[in-house]
C-alpha atoms as a PDB file:
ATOM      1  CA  UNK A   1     -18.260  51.705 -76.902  1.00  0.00           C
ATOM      2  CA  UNK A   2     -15.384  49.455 -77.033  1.00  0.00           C
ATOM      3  CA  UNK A   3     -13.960  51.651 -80.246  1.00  0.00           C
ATOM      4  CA  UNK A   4     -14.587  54.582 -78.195  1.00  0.00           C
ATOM      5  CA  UNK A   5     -12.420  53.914 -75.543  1.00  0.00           C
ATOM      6  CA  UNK A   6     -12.869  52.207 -71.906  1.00  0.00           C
ATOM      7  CA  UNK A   7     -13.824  53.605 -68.546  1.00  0.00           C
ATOM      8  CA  UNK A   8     -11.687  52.559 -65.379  1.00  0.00           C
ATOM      9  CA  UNK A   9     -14.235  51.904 -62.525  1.00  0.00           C
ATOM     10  CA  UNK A  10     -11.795  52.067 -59.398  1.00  0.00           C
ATOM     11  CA  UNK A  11     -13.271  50.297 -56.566  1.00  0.00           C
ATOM     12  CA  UNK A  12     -16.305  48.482 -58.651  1.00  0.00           C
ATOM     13  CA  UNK A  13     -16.241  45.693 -55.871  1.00  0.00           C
ATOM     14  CA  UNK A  14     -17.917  48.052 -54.002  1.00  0.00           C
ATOM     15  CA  UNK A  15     -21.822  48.616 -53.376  1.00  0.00           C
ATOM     16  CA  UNK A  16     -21.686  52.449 -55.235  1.00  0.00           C
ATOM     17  CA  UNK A  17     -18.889  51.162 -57.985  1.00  0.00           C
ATOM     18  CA  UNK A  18     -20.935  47.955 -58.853  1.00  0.00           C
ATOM     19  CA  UNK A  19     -24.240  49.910 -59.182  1.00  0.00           C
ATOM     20  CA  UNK A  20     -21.795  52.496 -61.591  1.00  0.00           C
ATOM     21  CA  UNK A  21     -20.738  49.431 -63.563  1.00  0.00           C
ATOM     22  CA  UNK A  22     -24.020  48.420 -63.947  1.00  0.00           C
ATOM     23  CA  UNK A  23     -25.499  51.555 -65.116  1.00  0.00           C
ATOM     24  CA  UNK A  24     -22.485  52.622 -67.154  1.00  0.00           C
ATOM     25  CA  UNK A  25     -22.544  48.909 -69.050  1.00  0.00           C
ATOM     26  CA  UNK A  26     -26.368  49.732 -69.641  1.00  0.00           C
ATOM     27  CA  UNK A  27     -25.525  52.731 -71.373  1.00  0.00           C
ATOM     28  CA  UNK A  28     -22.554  51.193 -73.656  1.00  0.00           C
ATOM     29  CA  UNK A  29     -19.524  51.591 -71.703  1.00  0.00           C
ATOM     30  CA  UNK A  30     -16.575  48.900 -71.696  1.00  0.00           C
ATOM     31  CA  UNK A  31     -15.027  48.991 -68.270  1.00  0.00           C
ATOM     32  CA  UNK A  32     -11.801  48.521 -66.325  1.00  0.00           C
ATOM     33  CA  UNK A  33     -13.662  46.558 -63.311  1.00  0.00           C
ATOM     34  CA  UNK A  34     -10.775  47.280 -60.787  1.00  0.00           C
ATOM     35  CA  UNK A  35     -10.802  45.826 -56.831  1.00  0.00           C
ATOM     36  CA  UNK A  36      -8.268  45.106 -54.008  1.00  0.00           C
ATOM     37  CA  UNK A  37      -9.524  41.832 -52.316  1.00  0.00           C
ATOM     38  CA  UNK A  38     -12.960  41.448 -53.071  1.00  0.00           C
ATOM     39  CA  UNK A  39     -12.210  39.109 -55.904  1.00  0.00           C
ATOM     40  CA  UNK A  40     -15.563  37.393 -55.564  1.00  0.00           C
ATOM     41  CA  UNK A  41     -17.792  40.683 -56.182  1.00  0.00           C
ATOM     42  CA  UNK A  42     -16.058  41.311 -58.910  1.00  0.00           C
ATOM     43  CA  UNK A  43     -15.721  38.448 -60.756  1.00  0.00           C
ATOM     44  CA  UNK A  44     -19.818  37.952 -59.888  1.00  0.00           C
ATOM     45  CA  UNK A  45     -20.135  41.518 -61.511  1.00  0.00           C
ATOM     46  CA  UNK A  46     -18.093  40.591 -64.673  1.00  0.00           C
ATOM     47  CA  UNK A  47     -20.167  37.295 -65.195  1.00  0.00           C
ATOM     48  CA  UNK A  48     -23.553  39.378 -65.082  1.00  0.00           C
ATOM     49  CA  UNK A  49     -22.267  42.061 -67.142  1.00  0.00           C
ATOM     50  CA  UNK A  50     -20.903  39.973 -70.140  1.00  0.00           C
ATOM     51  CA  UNK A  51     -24.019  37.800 -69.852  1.00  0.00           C
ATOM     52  CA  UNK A  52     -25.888  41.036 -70.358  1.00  0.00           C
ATOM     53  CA  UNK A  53     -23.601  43.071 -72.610  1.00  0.00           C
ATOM     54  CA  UNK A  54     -22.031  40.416 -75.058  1.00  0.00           C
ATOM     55  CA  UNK A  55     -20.740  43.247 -77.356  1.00  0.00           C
ATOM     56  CA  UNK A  56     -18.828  44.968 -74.217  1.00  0.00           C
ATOM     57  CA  UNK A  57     -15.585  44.200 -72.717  1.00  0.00           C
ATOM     58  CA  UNK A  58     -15.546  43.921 -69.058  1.00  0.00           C
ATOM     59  CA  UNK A  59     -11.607  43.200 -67.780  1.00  0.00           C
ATOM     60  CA  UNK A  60     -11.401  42.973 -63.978  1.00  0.00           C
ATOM     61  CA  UNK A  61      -8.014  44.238 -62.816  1.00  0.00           C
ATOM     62  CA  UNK A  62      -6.491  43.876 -58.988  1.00  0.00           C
ATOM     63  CA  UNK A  63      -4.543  46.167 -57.263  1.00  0.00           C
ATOM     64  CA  UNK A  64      -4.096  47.221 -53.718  1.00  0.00           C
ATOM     65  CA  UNK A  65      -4.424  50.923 -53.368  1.00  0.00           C
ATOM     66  CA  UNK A  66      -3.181  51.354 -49.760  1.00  0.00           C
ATOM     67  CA  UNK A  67       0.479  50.626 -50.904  1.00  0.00           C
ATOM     68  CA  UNK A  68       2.753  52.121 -52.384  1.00  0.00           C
ATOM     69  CA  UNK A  69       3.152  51.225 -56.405  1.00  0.00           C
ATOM     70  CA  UNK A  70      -0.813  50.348 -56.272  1.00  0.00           C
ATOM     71  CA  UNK A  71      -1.361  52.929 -58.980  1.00  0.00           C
ATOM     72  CA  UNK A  72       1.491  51.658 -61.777  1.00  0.00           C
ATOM     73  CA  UNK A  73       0.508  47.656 -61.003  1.00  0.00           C
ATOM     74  CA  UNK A  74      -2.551  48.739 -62.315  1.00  0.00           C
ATOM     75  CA  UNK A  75      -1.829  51.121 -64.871  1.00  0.00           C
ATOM     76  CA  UNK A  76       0.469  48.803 -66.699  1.00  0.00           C
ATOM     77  CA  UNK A  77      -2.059  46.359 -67.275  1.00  0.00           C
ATOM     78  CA  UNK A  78      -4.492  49.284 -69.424  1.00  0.00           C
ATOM     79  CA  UNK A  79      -5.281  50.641 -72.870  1.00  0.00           C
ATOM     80  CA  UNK A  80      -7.667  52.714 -74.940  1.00  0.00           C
ATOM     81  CA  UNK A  81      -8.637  54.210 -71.474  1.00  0.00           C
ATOM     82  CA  UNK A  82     -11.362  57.716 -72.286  1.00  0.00           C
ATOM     83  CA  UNK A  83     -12.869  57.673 -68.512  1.00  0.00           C
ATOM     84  CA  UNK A  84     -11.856  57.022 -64.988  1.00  0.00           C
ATOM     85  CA  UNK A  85     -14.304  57.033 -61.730  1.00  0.00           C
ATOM     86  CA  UNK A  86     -12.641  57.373 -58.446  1.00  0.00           C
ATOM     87  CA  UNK A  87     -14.744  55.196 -56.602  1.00  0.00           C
ATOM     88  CA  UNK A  88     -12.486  53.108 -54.046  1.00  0.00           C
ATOM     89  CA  UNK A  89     -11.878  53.993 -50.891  1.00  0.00           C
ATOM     90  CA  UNK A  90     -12.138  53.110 -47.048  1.00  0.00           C
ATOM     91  CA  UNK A  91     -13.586  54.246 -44.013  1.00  0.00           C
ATOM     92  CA  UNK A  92     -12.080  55.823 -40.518  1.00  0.00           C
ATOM     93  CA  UNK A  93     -14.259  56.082 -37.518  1.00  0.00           C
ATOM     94  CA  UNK A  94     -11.797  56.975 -35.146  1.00  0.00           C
ATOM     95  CA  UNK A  95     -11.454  60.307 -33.288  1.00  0.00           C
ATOM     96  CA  UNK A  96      -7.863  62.066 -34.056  1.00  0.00           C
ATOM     97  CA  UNK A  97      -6.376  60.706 -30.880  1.00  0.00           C
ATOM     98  CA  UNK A  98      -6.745  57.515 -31.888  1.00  0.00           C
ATOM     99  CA  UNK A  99      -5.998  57.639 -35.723  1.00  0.00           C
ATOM    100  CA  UNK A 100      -2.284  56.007 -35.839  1.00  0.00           C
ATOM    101  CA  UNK A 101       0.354  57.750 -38.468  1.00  0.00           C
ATOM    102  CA  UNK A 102      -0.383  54.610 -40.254  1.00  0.00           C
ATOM    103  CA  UNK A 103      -4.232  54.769 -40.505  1.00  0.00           C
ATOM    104  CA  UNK A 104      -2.938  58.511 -41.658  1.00  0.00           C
ATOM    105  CA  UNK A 105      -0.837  57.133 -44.571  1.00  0.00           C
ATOM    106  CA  UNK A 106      -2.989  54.609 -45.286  1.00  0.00           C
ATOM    107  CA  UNK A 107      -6.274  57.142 -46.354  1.00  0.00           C
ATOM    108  CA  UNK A 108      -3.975  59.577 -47.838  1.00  0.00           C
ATOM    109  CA  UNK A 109      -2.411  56.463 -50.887  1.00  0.00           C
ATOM    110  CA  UNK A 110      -6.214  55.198 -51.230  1.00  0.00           C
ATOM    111  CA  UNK A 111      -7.877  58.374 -51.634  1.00  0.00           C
ATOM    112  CA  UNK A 112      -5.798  60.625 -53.214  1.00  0.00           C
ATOM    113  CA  UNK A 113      -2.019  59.454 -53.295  1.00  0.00           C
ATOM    114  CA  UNK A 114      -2.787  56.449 -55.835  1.00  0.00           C
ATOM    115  CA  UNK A 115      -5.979  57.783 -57.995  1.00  0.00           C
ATOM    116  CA  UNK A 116      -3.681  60.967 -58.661  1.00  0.00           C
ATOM    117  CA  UNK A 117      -0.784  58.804 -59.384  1.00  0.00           C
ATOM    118  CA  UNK A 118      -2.997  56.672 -61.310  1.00  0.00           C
ATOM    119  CA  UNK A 119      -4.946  59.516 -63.674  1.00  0.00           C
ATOM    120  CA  UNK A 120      -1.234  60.992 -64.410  1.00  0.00           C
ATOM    121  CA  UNK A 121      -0.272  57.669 -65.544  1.00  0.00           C
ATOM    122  CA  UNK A 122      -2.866  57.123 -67.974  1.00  0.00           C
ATOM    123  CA  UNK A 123      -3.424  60.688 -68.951  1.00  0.00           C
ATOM    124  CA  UNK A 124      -1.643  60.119 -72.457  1.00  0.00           C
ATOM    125  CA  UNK A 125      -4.862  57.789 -72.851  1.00  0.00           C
ATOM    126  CA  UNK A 126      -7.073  60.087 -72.382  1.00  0.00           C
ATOM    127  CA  UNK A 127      -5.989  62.933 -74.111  1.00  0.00           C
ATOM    128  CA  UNK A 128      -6.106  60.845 -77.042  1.00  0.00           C
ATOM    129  CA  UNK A 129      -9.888  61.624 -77.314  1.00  0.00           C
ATOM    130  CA  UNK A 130     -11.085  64.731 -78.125  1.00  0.00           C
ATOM    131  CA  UNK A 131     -13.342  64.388 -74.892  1.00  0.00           C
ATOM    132  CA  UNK A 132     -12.665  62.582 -71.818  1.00  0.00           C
ATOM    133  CA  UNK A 133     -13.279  62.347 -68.300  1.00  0.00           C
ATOM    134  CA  UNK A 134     -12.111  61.531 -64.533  1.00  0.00           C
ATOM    135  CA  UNK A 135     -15.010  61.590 -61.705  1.00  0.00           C
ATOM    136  CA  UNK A 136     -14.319  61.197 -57.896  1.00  0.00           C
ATOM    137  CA  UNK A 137     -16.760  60.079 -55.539  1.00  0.00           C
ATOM    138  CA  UNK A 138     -16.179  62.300 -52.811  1.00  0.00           C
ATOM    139  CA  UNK A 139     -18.087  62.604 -49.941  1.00  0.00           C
ATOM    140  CA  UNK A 140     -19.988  64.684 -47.637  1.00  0.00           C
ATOM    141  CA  UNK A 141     -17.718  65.026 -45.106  1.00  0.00           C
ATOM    142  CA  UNK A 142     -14.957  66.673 -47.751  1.00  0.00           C
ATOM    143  CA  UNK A 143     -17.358  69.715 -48.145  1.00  0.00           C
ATOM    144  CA  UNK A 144     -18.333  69.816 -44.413  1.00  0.00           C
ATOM    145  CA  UNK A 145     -16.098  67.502 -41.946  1.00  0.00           C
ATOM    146  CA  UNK A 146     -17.298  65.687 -39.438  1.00  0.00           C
ATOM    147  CA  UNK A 147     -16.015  64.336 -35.717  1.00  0.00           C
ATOM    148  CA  UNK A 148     -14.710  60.992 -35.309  1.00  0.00           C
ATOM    149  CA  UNK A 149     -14.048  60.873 -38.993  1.00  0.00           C
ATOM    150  CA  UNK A 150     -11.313  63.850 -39.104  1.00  0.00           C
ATOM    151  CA  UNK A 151      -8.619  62.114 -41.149  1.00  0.00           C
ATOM    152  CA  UNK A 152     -11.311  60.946 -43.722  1.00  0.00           C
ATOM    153  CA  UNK A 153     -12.877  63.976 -43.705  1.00  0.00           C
ATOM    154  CA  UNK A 154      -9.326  65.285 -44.979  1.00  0.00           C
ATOM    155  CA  UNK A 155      -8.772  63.406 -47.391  1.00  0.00           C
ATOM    156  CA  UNK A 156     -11.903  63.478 -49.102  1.00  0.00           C
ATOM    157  CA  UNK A 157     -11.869  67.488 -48.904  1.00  0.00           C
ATOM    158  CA  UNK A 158      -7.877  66.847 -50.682  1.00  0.00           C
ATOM    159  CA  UNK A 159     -10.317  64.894 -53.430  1.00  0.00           C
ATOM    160  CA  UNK A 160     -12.504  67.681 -54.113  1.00  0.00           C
ATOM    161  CA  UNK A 161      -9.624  70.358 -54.040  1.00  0.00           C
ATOM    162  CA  UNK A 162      -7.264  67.971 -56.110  1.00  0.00           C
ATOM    163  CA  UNK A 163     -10.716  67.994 -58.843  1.00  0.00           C
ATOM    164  CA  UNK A 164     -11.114  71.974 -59.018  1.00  0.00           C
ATOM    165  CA  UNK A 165      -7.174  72.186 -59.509  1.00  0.00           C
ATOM    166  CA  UNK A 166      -6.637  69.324 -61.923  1.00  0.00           C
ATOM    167  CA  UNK A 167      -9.816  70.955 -63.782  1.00  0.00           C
ATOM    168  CA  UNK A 168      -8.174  73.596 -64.810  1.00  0.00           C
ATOM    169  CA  UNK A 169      -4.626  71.695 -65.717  1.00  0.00           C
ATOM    170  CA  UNK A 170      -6.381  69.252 -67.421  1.00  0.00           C
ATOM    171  CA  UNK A 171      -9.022  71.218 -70.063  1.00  0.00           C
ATOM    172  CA  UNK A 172      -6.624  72.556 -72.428  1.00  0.00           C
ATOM    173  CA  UNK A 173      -6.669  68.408 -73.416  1.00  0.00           C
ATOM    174  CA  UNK A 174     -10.477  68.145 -73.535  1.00  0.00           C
ATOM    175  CA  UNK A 175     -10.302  66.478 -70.212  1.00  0.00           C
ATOM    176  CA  UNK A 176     -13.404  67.327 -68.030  1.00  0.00           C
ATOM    177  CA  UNK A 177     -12.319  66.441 -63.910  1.00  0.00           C
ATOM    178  CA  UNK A 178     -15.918  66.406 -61.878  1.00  0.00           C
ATOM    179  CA  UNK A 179     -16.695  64.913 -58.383  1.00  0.00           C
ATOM    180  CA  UNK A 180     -19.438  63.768 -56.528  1.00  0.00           C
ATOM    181  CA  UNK A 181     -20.404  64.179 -52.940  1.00  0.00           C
ATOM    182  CA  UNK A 182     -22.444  62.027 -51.787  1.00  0.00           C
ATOM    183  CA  UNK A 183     -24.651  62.151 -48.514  1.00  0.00           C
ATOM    184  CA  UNK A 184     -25.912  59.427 -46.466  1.00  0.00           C
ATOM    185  CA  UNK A 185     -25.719  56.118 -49.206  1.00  0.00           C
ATOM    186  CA  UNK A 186     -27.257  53.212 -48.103  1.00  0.00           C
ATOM    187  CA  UNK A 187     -24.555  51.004 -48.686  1.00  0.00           C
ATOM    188  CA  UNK A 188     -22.771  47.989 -46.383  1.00  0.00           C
ATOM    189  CA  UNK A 189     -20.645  50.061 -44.474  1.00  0.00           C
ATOM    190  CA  UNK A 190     -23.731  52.177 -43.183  1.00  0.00           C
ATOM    191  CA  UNK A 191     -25.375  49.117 -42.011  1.00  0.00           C
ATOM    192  CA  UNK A 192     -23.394  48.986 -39.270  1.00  0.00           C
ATOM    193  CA  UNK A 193     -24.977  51.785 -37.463  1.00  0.00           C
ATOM    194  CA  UNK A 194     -27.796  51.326 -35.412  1.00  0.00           C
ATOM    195  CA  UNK A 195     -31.451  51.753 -36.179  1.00  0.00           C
ATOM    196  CA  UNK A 196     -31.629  54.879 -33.764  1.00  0.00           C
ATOM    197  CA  UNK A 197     -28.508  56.830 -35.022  1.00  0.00           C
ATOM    198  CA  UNK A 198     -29.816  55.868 -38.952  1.00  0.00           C
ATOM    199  CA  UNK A 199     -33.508  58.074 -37.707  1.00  0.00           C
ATOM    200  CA  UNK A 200     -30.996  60.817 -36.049  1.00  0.00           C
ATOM    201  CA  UNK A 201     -29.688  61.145 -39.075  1.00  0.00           C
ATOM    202  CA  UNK A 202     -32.352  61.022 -41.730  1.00  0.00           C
ATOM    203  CA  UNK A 203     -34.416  63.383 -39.487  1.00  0.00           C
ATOM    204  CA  UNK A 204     -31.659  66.043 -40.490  1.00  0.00           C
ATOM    205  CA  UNK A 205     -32.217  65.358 -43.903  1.00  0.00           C
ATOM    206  CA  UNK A 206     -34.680  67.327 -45.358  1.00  0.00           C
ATOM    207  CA  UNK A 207     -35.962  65.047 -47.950  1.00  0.00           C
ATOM    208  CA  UNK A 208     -36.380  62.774 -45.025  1.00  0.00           C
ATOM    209  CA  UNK A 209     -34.917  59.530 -46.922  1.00  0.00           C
ATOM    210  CA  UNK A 210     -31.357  58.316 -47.475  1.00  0.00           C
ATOM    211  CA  UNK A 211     -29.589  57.941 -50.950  1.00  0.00           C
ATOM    212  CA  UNK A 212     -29.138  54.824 -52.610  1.00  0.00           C
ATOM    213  CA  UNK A 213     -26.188  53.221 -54.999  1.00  0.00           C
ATOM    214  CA  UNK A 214     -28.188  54.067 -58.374  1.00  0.00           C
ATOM    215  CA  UNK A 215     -28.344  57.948 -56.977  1.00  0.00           C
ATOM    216  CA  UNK A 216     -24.527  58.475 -57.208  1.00  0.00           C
ATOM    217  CA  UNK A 217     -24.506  55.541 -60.502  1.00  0.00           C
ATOM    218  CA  UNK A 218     -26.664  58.152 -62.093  1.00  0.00           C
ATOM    219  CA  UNK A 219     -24.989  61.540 -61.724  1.00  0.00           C
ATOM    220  CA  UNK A 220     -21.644  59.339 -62.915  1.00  0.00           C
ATOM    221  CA  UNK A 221     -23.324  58.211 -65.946  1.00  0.00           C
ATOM    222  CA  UNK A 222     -24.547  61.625 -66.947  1.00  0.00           C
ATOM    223  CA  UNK A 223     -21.275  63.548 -66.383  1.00  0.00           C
ATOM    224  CA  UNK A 224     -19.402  60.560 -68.991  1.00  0.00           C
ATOM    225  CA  UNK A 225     -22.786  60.873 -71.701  1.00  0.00           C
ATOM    226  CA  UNK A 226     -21.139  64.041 -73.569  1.00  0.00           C
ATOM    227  CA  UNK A 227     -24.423  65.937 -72.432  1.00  0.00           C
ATOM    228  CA  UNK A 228     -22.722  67.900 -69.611  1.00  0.00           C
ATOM    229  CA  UNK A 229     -19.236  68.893 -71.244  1.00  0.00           C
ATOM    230  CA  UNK A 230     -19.349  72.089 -70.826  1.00  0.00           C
ATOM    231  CA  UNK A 231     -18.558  72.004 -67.226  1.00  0.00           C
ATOM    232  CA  UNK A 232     -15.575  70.968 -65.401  1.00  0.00           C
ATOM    233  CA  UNK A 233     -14.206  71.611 -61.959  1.00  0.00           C
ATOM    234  CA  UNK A 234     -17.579  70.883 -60.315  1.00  0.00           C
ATOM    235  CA  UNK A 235     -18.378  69.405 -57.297  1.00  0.00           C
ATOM    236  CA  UNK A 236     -22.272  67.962 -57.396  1.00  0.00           C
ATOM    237  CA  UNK A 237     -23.581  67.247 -54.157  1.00  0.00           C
ATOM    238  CA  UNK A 238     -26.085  64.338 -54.243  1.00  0.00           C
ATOM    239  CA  UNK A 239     -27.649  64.341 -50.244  1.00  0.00           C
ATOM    240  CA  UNK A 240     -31.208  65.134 -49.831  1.00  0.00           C
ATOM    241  CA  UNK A 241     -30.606  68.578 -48.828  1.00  0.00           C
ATOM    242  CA  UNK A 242     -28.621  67.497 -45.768  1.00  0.00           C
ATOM    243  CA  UNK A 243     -25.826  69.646 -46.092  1.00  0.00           C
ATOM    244  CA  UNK A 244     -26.173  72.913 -48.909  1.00  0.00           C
END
């Protein structure tokens, strides 16, 4: 896939953007295998995924998305780029009382601020393939909101409104702009919450289970195959039926 261009995982340190490396390696993909300070991960992911995909590239790339510039330290340092996945981002369990203007600032340049800045830098890249492709990993909480997470609810909605706009900008180039929304993930940040909220949840659900990594990894892999590119400006929601 090399030949064929790269796809920028941003945020593959995490538990969903490793399990998206991993699947999108498995199906051919070279990757961009970008993180902020989780050097370890990522370097642990590289290792397995040249050990298991000799003919693939896999170039791990730092950058700190929560300041300002995050997006051109990181843009500078890519080529032959045909895919980005929005992956990174970072959590805000505070009610709106509490959330400080910099907690504020801080969601708005990792979530949107920085992958915008970031896709219009390397959008000459793309459009140099007849098809290409950016894919945020949304959430839940962007199509519905929830309390105590207001802030991150609001960003992640600006995600899915930035997709269905940039979809439309963006097609005349053969670029196809997607997101994901995912429900409950079981992931490390969820593991934090207590046995008894987890069952509150899941008995909402009406598939009665949580997600897991490989569910969103899936749906990413799919929208980059070619096989779906006659849509654009979608926003998939992967969550058991919890929210519809």
């Amino acid at each position: 896939m090399t030949n064929q261009g790269y796809c920028v995982v941003l945020g593959a340190s995490g538990g969903i953007g490793q399990e998206i490396c991993r699947t999108l390696a498995a199906n051919g993909w070279s990757l961009y295998i970008h993180y902020n300070c989780n050097e370890e991960h990522a370097l642990l992911l590289q290792t397995d995924l040249c050990e298991n995909y000799p003919e693939l590239d896999f170039i791990i790339c730092q950058s700190d998305f929560s300041k300002t510039g995050g997006a051109e330290s990181l843009a500078g340092k890519m080529k032959n780029v045909r895919a980005i996945v929005v992956a990174n981002g970072q959590s805000m369990n505070k009610l709106l009382t509490e959330t400080m203007p910099e907690d504020m600032d801080a969601l708005w340049k990792v979530h949107m601020q920085n992958p915008a800045r970031f896709i219009a830098l390397i959008s000459s890249q793309l459009r140099a393939f007849t098809s290409s492709y950016v894919v945020f990993i949304g959430s839940i909480w962007g199509n519905t909101g929830a309390a105590g997470e207001v802030m991150y609810s609001a960003v992640k909605g600006a995600q899915h409104t930035f997709v269905k706009a940039y979809a439309k900008e963006a097609a005349y180039s053969g670029m196809r702009v997607n997101a994901i929304s995912p429900g409950w993930i079981e992931t490390t940040m969820n593991a934090e919450i207590s046995s008894e909220d987890r069952q509150l949840v899941i008995n909402e659900i009406p598939l009665m289970t949580t997600g897991v990594p490989k569910d969103v990894a899936e749906m990413v892999c799919f929208l980059l195959s070619g096989n779906m590119d006659y849509m654009t400006g979608e926003i998939l929601k992967i969550n058991g039926g919890w929210y519809i």
